[in-house]
N, C-alpha and C. Protein backbone atom coordinates (compact mmCIF):
# COMPACT_ATOMS: atom_id res chain seq x y z
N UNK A 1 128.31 91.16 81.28
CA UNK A 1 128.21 90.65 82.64
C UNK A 1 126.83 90.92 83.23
N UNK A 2 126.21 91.60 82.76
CA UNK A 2 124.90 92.37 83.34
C UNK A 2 124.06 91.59 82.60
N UNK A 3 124.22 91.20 81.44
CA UNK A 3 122.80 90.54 80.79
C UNK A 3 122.59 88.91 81.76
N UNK A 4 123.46 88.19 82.26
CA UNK A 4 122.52 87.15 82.83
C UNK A 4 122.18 87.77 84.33
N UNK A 5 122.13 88.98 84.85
CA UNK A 5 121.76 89.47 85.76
C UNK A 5 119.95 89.93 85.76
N UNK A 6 120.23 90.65 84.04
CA UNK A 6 118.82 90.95 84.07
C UNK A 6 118.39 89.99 83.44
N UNK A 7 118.51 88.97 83.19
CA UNK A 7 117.67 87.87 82.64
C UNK A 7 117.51 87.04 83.87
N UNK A 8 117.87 87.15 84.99
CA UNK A 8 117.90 86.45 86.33
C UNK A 8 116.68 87.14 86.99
N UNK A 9 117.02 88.49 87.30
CA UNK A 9 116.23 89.52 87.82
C UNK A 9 114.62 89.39 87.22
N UNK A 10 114.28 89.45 85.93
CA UNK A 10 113.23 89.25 85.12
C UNK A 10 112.43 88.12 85.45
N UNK A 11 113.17 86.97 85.40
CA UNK A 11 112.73 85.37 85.79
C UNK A 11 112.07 85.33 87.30
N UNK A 12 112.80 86.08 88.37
CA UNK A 12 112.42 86.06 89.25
C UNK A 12 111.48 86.83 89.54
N UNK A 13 111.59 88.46 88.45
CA UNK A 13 110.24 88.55 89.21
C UNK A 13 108.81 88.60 88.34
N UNK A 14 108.82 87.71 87.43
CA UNK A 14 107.91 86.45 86.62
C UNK A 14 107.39 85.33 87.75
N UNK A 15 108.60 84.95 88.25
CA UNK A 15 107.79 83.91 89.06
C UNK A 15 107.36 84.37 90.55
N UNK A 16 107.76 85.60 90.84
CA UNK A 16 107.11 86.33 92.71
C UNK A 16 105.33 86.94 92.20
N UNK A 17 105.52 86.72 91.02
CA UNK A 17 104.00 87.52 91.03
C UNK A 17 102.91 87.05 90.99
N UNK A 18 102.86 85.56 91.07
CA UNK A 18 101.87 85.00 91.53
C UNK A 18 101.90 84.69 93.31
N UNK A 19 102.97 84.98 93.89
CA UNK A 19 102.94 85.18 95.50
C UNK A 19 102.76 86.44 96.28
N UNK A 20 101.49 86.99 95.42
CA UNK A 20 101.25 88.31 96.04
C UNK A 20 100.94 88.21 97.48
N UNK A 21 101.03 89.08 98.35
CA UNK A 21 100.98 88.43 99.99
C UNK A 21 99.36 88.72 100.04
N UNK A 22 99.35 87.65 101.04
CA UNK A 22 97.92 87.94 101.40
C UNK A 22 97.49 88.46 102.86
N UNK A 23 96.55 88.72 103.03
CA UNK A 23 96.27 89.38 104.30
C UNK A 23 95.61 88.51 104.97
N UNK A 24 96.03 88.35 106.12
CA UNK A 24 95.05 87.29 107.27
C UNK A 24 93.90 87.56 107.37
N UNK A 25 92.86 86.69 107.14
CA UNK A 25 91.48 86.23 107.19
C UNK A 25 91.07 86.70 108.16
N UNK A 26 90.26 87.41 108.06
CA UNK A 26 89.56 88.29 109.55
C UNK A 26 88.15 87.85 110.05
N UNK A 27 87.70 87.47 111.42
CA UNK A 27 86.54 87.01 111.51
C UNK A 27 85.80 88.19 111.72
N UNK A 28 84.62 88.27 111.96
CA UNK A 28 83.55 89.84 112.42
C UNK A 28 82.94 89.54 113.89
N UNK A 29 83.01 89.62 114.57
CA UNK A 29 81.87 88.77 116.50
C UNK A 29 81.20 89.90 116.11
N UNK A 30 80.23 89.51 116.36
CA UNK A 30 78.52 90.24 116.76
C UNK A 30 77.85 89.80 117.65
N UNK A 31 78.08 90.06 119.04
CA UNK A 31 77.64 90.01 120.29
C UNK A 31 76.36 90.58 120.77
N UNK A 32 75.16 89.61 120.43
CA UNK A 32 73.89 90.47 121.56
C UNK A 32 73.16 89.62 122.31
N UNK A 33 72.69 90.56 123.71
CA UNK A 33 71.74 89.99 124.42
C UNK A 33 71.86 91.10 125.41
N UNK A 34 70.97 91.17 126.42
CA UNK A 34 71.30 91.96 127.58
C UNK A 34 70.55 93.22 127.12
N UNK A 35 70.04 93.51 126.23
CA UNK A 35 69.82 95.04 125.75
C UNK A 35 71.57 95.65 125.16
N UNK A 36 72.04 95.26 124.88
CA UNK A 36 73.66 95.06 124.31
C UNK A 36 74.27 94.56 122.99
N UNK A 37 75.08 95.42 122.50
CA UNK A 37 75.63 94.86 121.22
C UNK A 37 76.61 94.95 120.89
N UNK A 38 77.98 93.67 120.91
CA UNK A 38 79.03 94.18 120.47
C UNK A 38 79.27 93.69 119.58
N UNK A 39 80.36 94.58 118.83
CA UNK A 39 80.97 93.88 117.19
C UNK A 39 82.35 94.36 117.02
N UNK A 40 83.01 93.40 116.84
CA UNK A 40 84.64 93.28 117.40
C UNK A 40 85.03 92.69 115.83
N UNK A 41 86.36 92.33 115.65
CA UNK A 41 86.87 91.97 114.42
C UNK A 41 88.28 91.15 114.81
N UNK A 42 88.44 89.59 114.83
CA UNK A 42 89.92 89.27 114.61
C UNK A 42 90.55 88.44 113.99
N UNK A 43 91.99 88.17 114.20
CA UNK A 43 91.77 87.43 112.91
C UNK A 43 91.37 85.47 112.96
N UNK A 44 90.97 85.09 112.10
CA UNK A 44 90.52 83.84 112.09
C UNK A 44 90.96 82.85 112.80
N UNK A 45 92.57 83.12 112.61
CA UNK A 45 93.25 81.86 113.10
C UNK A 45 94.23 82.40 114.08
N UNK A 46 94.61 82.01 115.69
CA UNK A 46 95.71 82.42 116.24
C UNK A 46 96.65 81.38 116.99
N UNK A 47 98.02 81.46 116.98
CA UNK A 47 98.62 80.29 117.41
C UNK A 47 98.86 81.22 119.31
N UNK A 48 98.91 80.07 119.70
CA UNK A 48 99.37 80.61 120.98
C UNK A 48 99.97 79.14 122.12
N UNK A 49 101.04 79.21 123.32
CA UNK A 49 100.97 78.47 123.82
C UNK A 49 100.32 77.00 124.74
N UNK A 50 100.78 75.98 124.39
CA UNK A 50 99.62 74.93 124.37
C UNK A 50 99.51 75.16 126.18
N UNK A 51 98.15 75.66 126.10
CA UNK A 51 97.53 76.02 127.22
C UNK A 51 96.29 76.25 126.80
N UNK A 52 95.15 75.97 127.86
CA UNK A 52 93.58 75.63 127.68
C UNK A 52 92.95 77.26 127.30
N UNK A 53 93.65 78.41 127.66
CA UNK A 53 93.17 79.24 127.51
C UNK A 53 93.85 80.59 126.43
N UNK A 54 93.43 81.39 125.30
CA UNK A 54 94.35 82.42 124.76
C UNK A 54 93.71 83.38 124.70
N UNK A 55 94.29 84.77 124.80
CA UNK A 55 93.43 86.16 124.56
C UNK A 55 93.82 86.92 123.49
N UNK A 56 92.89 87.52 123.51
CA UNK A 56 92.78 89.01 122.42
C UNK A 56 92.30 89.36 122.70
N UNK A 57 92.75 90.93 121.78
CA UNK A 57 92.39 92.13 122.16
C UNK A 57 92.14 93.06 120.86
N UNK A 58 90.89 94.07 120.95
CA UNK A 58 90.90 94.66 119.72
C UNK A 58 90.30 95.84 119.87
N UNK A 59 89.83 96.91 118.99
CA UNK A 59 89.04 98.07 119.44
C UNK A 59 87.37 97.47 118.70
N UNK A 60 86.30 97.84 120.02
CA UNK A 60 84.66 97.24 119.71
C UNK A 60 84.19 98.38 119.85
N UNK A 61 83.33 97.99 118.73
CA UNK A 61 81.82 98.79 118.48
C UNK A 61 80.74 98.56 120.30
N UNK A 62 80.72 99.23 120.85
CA UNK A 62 79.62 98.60 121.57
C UNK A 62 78.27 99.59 121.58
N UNK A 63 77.22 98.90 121.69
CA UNK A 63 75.96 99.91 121.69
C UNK A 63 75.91 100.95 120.66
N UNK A 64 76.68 100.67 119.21
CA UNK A 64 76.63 101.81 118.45
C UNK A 64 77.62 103.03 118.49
N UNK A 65 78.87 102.64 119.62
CA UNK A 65 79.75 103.89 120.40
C UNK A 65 80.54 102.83 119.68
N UNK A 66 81.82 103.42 118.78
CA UNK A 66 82.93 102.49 118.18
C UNK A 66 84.25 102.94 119.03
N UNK A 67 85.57 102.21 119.27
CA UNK A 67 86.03 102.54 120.14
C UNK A 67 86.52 102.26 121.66
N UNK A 68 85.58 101.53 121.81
CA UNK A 68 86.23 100.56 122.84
C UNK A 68 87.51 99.44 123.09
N UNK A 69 88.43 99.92 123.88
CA UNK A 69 89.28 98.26 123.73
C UNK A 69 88.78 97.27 124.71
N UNK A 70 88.61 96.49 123.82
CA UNK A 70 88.03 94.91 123.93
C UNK A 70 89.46 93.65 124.38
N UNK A 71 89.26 93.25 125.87
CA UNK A 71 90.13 92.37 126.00
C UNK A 71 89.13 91.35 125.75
N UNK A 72 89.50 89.76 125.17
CA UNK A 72 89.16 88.56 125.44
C UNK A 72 89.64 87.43 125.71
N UNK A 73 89.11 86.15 126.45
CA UNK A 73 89.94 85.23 126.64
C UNK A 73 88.95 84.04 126.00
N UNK A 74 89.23 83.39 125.58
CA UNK A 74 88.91 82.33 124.73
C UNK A 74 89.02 80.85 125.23
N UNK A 75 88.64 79.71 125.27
CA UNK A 75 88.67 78.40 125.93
C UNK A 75 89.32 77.49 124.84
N UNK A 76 89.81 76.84 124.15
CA UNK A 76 90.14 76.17 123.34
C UNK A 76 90.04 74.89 123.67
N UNK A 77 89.24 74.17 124.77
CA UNK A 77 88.80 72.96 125.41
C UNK A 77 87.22 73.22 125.41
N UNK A 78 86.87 72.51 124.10
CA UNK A 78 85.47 72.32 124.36
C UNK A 78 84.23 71.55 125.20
N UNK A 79 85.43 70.88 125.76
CA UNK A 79 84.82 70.18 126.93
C UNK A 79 85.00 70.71 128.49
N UNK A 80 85.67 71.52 128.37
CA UNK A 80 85.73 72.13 129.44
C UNK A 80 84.50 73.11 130.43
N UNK A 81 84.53 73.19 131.83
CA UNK A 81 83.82 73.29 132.73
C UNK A 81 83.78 74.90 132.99
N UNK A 82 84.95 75.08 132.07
CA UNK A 82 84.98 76.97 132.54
C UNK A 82 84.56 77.67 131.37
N UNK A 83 84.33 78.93 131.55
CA UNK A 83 83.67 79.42 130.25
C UNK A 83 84.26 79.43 129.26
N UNK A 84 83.50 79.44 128.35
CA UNK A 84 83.91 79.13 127.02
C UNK A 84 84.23 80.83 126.28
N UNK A 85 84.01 81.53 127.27
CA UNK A 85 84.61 83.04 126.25
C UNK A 85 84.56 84.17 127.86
N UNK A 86 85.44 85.25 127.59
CA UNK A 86 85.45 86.30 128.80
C UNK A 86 85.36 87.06 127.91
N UNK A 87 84.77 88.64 128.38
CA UNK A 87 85.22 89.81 127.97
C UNK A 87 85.38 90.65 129.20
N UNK A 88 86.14 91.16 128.53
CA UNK A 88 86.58 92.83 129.54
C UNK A 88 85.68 94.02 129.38
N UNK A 89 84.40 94.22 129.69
CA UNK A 89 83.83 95.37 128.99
C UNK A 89 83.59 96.49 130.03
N UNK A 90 83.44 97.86 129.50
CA UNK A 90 83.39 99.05 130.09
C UNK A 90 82.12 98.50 131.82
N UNK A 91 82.54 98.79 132.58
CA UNK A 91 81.74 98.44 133.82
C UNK A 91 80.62 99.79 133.81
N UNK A 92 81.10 100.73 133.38
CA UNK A 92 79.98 101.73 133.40
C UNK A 92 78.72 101.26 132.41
N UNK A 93 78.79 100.57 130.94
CA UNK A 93 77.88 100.20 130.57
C UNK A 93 77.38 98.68 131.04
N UNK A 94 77.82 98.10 131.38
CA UNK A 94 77.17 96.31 131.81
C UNK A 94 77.13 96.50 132.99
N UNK A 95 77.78 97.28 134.37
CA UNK A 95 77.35 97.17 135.35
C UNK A 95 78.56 96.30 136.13
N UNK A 96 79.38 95.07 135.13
CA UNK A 96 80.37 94.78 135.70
C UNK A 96 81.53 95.03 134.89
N UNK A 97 82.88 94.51 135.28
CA UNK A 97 84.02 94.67 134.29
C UNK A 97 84.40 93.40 133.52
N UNK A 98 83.60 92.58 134.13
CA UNK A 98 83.89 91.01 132.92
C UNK A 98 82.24 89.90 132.94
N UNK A 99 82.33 90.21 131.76
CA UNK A 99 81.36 89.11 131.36
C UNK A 99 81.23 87.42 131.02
N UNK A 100 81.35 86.47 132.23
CA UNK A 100 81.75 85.20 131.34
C UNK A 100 80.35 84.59 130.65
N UNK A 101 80.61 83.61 129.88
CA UNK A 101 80.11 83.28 128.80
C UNK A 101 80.22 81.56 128.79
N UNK A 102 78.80 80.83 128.90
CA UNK A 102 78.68 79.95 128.62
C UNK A 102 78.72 78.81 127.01
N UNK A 103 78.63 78.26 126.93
CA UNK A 103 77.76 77.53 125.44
C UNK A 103 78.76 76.72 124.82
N UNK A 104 78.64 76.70 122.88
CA UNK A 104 79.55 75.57 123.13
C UNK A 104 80.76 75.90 122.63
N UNK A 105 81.72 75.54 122.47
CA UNK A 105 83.56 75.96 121.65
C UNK A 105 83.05 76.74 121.05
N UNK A 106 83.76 77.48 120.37
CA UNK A 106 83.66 78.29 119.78
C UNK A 106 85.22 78.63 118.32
N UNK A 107 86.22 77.85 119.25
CA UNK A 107 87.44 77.32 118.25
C UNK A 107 87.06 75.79 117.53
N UNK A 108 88.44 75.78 116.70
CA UNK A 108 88.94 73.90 116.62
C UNK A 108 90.40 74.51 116.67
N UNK A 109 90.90 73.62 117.30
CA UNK A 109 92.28 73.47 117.56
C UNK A 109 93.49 72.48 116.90
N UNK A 110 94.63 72.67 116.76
CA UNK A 110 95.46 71.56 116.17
C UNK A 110 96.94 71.84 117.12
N UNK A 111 97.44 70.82 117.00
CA UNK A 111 99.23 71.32 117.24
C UNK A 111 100.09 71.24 116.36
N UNK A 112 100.98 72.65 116.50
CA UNK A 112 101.67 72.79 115.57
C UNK A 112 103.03 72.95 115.99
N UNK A 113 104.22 72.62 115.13
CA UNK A 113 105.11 72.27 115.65
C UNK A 113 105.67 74.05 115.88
N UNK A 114 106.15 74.65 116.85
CA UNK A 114 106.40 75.55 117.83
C UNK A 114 107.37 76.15 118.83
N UNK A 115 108.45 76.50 119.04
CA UNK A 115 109.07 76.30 120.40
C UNK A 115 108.96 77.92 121.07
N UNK A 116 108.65 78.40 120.01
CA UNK A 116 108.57 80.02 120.15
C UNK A 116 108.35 80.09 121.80
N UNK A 117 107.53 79.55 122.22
CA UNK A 117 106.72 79.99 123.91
C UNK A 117 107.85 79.37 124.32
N UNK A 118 108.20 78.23 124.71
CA UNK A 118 108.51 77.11 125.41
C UNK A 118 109.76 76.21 124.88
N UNK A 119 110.91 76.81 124.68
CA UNK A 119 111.70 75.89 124.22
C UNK A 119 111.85 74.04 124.88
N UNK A 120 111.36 73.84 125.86
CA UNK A 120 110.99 72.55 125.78
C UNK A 120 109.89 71.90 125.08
N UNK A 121 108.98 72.60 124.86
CA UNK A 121 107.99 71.94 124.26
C UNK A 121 107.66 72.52 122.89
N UNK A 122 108.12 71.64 121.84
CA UNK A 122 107.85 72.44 120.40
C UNK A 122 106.90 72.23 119.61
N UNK A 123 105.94 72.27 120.39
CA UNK A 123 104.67 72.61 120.32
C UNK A 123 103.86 73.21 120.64
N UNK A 124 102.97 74.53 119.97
CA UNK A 124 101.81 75.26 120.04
C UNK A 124 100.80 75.07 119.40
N UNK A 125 99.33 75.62 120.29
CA UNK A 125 98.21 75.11 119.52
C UNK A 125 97.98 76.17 118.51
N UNK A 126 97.35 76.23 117.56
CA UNK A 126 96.61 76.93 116.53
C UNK A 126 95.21 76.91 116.64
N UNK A 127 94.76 78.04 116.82
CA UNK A 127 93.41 77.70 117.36
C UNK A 127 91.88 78.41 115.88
N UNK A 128 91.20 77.80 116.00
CA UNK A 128 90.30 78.96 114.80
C UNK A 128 89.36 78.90 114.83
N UNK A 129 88.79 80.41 114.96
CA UNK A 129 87.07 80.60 115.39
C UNK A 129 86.42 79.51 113.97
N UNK A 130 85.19 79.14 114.76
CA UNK A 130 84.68 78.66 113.82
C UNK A 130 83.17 79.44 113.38
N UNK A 131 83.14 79.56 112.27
CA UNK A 131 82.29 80.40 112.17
C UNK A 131 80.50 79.83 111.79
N UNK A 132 79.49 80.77 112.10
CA UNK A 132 78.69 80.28 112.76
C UNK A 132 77.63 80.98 113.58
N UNK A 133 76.90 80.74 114.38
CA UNK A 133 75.68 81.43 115.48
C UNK A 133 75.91 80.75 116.49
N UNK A 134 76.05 80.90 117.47
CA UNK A 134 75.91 80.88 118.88
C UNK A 134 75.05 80.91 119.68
N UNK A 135 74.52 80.17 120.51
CA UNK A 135 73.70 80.53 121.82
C UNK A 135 74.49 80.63 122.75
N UNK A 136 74.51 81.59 123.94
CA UNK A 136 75.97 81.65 125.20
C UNK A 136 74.88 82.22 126.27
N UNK A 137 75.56 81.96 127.34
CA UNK A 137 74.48 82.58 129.09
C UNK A 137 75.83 83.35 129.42
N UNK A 138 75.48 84.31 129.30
CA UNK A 138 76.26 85.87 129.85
C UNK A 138 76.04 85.88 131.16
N UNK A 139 77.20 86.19 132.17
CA UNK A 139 77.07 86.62 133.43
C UNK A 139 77.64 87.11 133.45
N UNK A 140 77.94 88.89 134.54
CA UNK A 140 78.35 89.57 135.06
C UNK A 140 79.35 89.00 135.84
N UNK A 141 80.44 89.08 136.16
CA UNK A 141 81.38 89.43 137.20
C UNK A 141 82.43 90.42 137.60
N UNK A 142 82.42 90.29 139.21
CA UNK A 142 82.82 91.57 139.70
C UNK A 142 83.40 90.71 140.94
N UNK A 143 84.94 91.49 141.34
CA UNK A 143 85.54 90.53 142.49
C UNK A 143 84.55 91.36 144.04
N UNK A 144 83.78 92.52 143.32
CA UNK A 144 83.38 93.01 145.32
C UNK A 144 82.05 93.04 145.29
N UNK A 145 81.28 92.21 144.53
CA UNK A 145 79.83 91.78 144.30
C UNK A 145 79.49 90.53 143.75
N UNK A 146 78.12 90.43 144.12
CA UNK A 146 77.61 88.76 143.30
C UNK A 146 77.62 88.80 142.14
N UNK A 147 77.73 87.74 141.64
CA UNK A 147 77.96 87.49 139.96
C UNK A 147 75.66 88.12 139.69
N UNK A 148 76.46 88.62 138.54
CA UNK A 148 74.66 89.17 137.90
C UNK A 148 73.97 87.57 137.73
N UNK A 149 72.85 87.81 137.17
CA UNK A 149 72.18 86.88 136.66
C UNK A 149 72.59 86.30 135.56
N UNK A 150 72.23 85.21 134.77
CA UNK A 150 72.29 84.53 133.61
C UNK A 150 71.56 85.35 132.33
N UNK A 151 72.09 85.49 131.12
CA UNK A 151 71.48 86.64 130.15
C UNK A 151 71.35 85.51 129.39
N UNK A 152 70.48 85.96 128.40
CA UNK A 152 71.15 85.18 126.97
C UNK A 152 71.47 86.09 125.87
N UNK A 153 72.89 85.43 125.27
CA UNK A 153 73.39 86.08 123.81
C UNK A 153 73.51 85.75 123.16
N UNK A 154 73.52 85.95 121.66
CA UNK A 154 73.73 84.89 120.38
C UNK A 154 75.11 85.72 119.98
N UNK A 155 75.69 85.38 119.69
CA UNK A 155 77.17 85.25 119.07
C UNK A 155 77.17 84.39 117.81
N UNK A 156 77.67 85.72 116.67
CA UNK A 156 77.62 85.25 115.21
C UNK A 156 78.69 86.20 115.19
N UNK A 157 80.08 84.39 114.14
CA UNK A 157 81.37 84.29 114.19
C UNK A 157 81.35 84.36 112.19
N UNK A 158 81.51 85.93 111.51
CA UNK A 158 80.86 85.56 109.90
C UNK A 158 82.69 86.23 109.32
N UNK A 159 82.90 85.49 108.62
CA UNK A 159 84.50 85.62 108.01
C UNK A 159 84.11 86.81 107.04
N UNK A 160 85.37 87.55 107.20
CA UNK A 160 84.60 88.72 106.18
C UNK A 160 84.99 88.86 104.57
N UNK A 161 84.41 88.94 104.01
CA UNK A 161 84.60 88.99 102.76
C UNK A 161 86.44 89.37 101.88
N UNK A 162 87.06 88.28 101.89
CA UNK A 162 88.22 88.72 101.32
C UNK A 162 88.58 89.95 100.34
N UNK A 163 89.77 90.62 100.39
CA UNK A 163 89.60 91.85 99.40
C UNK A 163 90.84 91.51 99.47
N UNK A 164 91.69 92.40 97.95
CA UNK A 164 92.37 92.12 97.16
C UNK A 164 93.83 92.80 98.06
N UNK A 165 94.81 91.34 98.23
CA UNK A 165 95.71 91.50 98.73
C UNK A 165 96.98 92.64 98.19
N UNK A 166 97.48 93.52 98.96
CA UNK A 166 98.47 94.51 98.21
C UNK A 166 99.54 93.15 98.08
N UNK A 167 100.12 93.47 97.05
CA UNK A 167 100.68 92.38 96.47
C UNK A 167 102.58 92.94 95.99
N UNK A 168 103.28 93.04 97.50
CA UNK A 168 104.10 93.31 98.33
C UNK A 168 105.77 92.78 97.31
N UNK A 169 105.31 91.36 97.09
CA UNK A 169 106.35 90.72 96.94
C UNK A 169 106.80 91.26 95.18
N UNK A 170 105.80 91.19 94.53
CA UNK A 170 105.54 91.57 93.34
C UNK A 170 106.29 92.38 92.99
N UNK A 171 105.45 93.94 93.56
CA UNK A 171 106.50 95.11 93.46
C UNK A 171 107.82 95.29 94.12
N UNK A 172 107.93 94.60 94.97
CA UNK A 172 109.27 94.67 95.22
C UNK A 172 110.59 94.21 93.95
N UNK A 173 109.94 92.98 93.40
CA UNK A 173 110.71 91.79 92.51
C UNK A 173 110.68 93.01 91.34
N UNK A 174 109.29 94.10 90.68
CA UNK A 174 109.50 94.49 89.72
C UNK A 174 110.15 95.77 90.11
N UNK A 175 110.34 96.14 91.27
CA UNK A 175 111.08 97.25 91.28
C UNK A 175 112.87 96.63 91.51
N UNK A 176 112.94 95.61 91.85
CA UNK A 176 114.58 95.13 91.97
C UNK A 176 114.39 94.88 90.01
N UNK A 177 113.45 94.61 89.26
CA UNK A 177 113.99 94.36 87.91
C UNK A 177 114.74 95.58 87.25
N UNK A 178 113.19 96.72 87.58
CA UNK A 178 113.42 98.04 87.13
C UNK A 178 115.38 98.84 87.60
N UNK A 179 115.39 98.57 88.78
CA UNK A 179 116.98 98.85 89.25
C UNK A 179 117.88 97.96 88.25
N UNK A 180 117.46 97.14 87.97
CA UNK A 180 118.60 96.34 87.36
C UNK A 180 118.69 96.82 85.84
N UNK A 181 117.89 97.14 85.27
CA UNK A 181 117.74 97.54 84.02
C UNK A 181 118.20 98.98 83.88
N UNK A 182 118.10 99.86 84.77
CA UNK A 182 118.18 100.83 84.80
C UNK A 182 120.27 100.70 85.15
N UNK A 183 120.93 99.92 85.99
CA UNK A 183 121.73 99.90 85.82
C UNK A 183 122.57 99.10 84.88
N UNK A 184 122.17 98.32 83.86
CA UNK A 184 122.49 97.80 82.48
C UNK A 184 122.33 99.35 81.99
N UNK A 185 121.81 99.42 81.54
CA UNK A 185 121.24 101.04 80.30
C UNK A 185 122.32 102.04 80.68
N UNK A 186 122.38 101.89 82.19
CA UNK A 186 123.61 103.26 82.40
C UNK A 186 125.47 102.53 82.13
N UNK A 187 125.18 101.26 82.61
CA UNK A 187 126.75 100.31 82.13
C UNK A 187 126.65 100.45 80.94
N UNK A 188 126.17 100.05 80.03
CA UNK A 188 125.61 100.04 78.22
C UNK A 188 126.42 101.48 77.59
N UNK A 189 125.31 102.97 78.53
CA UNK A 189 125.88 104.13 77.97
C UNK A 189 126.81 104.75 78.49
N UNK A 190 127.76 104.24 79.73
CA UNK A 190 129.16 104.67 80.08
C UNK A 190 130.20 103.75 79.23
N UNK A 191 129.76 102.30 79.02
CA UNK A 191 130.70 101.89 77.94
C UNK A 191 130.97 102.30 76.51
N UNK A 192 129.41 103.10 76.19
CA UNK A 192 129.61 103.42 74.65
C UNK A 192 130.50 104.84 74.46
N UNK A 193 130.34 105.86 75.45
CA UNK A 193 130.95 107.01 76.02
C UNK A 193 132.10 106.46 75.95
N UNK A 194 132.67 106.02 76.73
CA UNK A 194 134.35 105.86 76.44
C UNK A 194 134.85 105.24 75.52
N UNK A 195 134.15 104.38 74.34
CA UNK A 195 134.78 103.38 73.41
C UNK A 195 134.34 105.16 72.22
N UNK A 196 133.57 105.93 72.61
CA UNK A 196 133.67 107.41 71.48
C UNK A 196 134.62 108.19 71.89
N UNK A 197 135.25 108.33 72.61
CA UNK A 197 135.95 109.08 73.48
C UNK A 197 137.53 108.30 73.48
């Protein structure tokens, strides 16, 4: 009864081991201008409700100090009139607590079918940095002062070098084989035990 179990078990996990999981594609931001430098990390692609704007959040390098949490909001309308990127950054170093950001998209977008947000609408966008150099006009804002001046920053969006996915599904499939074999071998030597006995 056990042998088309482990000949089942085996087959399957022959064929999971070429679906080793992979790890989401991570972009690198390298933010400078201003006398300023940030370098943040996320991942490439994010789905979020079809709405003009989505955020993230991550821990940034800034000025060489690693450690910071980094909110952002992102534009996914490249034609759009509002900035094309926010950050949330420490007000003690920039002077304000949000920086908006001119220039051009910085995603491409698609719709994907969705209801997760919105059960009326089963659709969300998928949005994905595109990677690249940037020119952007940095301004300061602050709700109990004038917006700072216009900066300039270059923003470089560089995908980081893939590395070798732990490969999840694999060991799982060869450790459900290993169980299975291991309980054949013990059915095998409790049947031979009692047919001596």
């Amino acid at each position: 009864m056990y042998r088309p179990l482990l000949g089942l078990a085996a087959l399957v996990s022959i064929l999971t081991l070429p679906l080793a999981a992979h790890a989401d594609t991570i972009d690198d931001f390298l933010l400078t201008g201003g006398g300023h430098t940030i370098s943040y990390s996320y991942p490439a692609t994010a789905t979020f409700p079809d709405v003009e704007f989505f955020s993230t959040s991550a821990f940034a390098t800034i000025d060489g100090v690693p450690g910071y949490p980094l909110a952002a909001v992102y534009n996914s309308n490249s034609n759009s009139p509002f900035p094309t990127l926010q950050l949330f950054v420490p007000e003690a170093t920039f002077g304000y607590p949000m920086l908006n950001f001119q220039g051009p998209g910085l995603v491409s977008t698609v719709l994907v079918p969705d209801d997760t947000y919105d059960p009326f609408n089963p659709f969300a966008i998928e949005a994905t940095f595109n990677p690249g150099t940037y020119q952007l006009i940095g301004v300061g804002v602050s709700f109990d002062q004038p917006e700072g001046p216009p900066v300039p920053y270059t923003l470089s969006i560089t995908p980081e070098t893939p590395t070798a996915a732990t490969p999840e599904p694999s060991t799982l499939a060869l450790l459900a084989t290993g169980v299975f074999g291991l309980l054949g071998f013990a059915t095998i030597r409790h049947n031979r035990t009692k047919l001596t006995h």
